[in-house]
C-alpha atoms as a PDB file:
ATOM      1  CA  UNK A   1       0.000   0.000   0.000  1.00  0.00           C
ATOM      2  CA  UNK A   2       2.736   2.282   0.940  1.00  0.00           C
ATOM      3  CA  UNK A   3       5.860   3.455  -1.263  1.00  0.00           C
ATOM      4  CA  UNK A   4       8.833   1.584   0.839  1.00  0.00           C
ATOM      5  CA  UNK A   5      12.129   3.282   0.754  1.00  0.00           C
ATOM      6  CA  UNK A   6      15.747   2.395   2.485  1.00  0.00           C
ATOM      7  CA  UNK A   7      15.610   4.172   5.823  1.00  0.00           C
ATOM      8  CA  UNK A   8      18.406   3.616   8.118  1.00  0.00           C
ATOM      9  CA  UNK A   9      19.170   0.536   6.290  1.00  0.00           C
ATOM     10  CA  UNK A  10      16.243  -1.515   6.410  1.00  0.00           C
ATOM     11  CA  UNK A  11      13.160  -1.157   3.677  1.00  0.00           C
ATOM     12  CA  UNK A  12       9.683   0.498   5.277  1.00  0.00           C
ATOM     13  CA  UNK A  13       7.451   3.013   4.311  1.00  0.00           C
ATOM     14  CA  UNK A  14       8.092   6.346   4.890  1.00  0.00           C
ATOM     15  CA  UNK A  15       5.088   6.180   7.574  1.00  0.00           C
ATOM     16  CA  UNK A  16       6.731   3.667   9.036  1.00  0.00           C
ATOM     17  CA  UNK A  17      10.041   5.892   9.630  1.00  0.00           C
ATOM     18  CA  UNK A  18       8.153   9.027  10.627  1.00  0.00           C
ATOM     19  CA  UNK A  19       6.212   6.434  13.613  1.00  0.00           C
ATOM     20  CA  UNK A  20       9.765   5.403  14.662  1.00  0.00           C
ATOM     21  CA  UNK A  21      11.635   8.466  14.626  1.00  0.00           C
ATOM     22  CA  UNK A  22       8.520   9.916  17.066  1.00  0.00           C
ATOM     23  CA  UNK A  23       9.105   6.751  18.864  1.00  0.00           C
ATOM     24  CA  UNK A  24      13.194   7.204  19.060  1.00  0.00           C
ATOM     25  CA  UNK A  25      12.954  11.093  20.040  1.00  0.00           C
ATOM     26  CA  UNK A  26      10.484  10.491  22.839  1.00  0.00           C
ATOM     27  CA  UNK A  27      11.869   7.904  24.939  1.00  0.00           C
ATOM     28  CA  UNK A  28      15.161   8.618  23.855  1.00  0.00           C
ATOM     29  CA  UNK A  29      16.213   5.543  22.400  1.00  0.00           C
ATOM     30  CA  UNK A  30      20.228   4.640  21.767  1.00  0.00           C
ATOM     31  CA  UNK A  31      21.123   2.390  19.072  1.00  0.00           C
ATOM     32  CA  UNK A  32      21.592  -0.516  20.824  1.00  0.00           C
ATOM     33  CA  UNK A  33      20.033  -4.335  20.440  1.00  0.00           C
ATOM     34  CA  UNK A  34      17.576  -4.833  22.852  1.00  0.00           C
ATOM     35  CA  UNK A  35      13.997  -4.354  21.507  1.00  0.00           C
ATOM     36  CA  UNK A  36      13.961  -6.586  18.413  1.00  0.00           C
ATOM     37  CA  UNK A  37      13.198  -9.025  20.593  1.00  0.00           C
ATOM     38  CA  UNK A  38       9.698  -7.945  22.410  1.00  0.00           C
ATOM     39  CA  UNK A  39       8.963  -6.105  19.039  1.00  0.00           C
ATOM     40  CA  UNK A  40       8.783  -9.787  16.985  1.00  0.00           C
ATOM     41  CA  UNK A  41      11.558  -8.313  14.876  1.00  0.00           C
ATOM     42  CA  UNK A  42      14.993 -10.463  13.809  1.00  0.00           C
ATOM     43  CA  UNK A  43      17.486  -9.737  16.362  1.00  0.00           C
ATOM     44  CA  UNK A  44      20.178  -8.720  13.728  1.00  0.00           C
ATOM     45  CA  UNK A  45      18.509  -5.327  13.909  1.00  0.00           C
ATOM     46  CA  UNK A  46      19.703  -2.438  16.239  1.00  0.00           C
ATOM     47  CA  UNK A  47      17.188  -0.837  17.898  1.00  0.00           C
ATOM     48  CA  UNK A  48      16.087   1.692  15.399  1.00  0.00           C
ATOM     49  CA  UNK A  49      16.211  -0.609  12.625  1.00  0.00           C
ATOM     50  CA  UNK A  50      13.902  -2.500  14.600  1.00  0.00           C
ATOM     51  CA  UNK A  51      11.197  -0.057  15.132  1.00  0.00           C
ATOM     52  CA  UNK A  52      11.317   0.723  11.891  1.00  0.00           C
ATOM     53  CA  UNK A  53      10.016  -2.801  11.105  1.00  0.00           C
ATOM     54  CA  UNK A  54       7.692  -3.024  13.645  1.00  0.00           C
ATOM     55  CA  UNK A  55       6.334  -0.021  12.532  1.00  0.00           C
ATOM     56  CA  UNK A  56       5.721  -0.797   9.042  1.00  0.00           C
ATOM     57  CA  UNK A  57       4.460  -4.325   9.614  1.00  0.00           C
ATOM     58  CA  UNK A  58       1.476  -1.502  11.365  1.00  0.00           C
ATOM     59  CA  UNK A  59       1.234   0.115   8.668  1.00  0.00           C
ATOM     60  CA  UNK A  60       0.658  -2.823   6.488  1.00  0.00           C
ATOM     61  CA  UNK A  61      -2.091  -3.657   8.664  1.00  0.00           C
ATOM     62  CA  UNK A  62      -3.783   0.045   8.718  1.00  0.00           C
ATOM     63  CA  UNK A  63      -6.903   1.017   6.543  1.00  0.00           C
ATOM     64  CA  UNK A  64      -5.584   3.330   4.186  1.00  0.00           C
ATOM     65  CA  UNK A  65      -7.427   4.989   1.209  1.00  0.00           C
ATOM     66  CA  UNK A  66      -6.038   6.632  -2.163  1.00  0.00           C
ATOM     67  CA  UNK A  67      -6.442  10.336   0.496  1.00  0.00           C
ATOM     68  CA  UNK A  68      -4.433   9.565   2.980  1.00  0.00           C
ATOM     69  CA  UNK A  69      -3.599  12.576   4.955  1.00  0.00           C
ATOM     70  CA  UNK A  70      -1.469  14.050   7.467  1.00  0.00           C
ATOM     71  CA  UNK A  71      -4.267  13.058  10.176  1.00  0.00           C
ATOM     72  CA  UNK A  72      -3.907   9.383   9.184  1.00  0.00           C
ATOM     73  CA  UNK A  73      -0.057   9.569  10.019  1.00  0.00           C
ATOM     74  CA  UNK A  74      -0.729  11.343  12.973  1.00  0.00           C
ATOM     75  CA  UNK A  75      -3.237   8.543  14.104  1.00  0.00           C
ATOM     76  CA  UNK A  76      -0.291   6.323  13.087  1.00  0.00           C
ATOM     77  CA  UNK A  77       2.079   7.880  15.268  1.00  0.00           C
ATOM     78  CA  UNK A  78       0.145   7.666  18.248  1.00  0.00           C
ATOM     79  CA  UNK A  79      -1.760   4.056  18.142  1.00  0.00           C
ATOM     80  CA  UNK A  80       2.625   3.087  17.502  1.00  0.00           C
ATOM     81  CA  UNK A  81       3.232   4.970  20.785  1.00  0.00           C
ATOM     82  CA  UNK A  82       0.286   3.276  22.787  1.00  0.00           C
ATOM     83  CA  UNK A  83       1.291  -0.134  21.396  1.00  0.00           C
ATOM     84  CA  UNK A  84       5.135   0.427  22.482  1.00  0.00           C
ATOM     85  CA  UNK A  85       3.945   1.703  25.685  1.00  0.00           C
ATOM     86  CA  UNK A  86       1.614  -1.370  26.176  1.00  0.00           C
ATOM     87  CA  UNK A  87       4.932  -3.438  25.211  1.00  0.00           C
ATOM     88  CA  UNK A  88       6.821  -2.582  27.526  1.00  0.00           C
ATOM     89  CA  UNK A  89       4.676  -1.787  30.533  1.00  0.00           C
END
């Protein structure tokens, strides 16, 4: 459904990378290897490669229509953010 692009070395949507950068400023995320783990991602992945995954395999799963709008990544950004809260809560 989504255009997918290199970002950071792994291929997502450019959705995907906006949801994970939010997620990576917030909580102030290193690149390390600890989440691919709990986030059902390969564990060759640093961290941001990671959420990067994660977050497109949401996107693949979203409702999208030919007008997808800035609103619709917003609502992207934050159901990622409640699901990686819920994750690791």
């Amino acid at each position: 459904m989504f255009d997918k692009s290199v970002f950071d070395g792994v291929v997502v949507c450019e959705a995907a990378d906006a949801m994970a950068n939010h997620i990576i400023t917030e909580f102030e995320i290193p690149r390390l290897d600890r989440l691919a783990t709990k986030l059902k991602v390969n564990s060759c992945f640093n961290d941001h490669q990671a959420l990067r995954l994660w977050a497109d395999r949401l996107c693949e799963n979203y409702p999208i229509t030919n007008d997808f709008t800035v609103y619709d990544l917003e609502d992207l950004i934050q159901t990622a953010r409640i699901l990686f809260l819920k994750i690791f809560s």
